[in-house]
Protein backbone atom coordinates (compact mmCIF):
# COMPACT_ATOMS: atom_id res chain seq x y z
CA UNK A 1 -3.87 7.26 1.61
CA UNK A 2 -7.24 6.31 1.11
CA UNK A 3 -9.07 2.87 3.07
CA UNK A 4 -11.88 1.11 1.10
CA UNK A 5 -14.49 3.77 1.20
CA UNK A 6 -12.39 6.23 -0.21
CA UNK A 7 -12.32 8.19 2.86
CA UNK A 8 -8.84 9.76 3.99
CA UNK A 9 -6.75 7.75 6.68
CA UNK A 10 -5.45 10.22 9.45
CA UNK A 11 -2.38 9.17 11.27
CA UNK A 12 -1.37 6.21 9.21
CA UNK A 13 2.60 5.18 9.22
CA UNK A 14 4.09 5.74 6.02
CA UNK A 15 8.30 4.14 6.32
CA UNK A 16 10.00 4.62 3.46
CA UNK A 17 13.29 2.27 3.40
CA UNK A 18 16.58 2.25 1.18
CA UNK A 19 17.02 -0.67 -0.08
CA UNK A 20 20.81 -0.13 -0.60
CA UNK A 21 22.00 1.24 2.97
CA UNK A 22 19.15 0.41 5.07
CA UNK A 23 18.55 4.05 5.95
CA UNK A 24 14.60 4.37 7.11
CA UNK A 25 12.13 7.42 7.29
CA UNK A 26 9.15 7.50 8.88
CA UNK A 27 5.96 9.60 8.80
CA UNK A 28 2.76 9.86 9.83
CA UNK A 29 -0.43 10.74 7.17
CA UNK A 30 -2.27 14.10 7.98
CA UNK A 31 -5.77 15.36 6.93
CA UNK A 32 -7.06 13.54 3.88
CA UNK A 33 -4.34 10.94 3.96
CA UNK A 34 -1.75 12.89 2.78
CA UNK A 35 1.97 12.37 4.11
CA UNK A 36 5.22 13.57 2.54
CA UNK A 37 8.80 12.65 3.07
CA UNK A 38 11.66 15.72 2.60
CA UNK A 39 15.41 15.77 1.47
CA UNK A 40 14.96 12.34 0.43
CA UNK A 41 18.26 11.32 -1.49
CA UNK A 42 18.09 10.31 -5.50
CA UNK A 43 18.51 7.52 -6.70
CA UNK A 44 17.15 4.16 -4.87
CA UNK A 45 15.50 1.46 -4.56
CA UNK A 46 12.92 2.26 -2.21
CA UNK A 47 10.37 0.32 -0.60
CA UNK A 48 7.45 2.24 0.72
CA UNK A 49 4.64 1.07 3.09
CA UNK A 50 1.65 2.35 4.68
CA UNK A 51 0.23 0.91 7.59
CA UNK A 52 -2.46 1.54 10.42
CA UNK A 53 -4.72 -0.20 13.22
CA UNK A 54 -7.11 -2.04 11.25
CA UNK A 55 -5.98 -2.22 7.63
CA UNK A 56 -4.06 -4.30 5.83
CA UNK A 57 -0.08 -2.88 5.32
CA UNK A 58 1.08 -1.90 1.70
CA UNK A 59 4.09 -1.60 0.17
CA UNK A 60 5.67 -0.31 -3.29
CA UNK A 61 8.82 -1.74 -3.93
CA UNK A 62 11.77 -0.35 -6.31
CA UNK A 63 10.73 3.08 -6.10
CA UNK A 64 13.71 5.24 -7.94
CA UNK A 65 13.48 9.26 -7.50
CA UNK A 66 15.67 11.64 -9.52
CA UNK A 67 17.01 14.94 -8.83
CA UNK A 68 14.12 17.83 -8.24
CA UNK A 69 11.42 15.03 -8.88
CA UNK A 70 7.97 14.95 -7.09
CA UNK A 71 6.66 11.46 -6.30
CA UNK A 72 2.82 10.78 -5.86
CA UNK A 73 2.20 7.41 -4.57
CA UNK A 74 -0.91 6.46 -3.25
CA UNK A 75 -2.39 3.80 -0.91
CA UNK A 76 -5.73 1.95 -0.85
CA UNK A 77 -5.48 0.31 2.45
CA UNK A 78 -7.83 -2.79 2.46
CA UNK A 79 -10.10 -3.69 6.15
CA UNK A 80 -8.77 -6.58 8.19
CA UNK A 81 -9.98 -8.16 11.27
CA UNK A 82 -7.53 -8.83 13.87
CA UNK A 83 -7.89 -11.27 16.13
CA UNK A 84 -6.50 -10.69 19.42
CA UNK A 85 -5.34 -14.00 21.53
């Protein structure tokens, strides 16, 4: 998870949803931007998307995972102003 200098974020909400049952994870980024999600079920579609105070959110959409697999997917959270009322 990386925001537009290339930097790490630290403490950036990662959710990763199931787009057949619902079910939803969350987790939180640690040093260098790195978060993982466990015991995640095969199979899918998953949606994943980071988000944290100041950036723009993003998602990945129809993620599938297969049995014993590994999944690297990284963010480049973009700046953006938000205007409070």
């Amino acid at each position: 998870m990386l925001g537009a200098d290339s930097t790490g974020i630290v403490d950036a909400i990662v959710t990763l949803t199931n787009a057949s049952d619902g079910e939803r994870r969350e987790t939180m980024s640690h040093a260098r931007g790195r978060y993982a999600f466990e015991y995640v079920a095969v199979g899918g579609s998953y949606t994943i998307t980071a988000r944290s105070i100041g950036f723009a959110p993003e998602s990945h959409t129809g993620v599938v995972l297969s049995l014993g697999e590994r999944r690297q997917i990284n963010f480049s959270l973009q700046l953006k102003v938000i205007k409070l009322q």
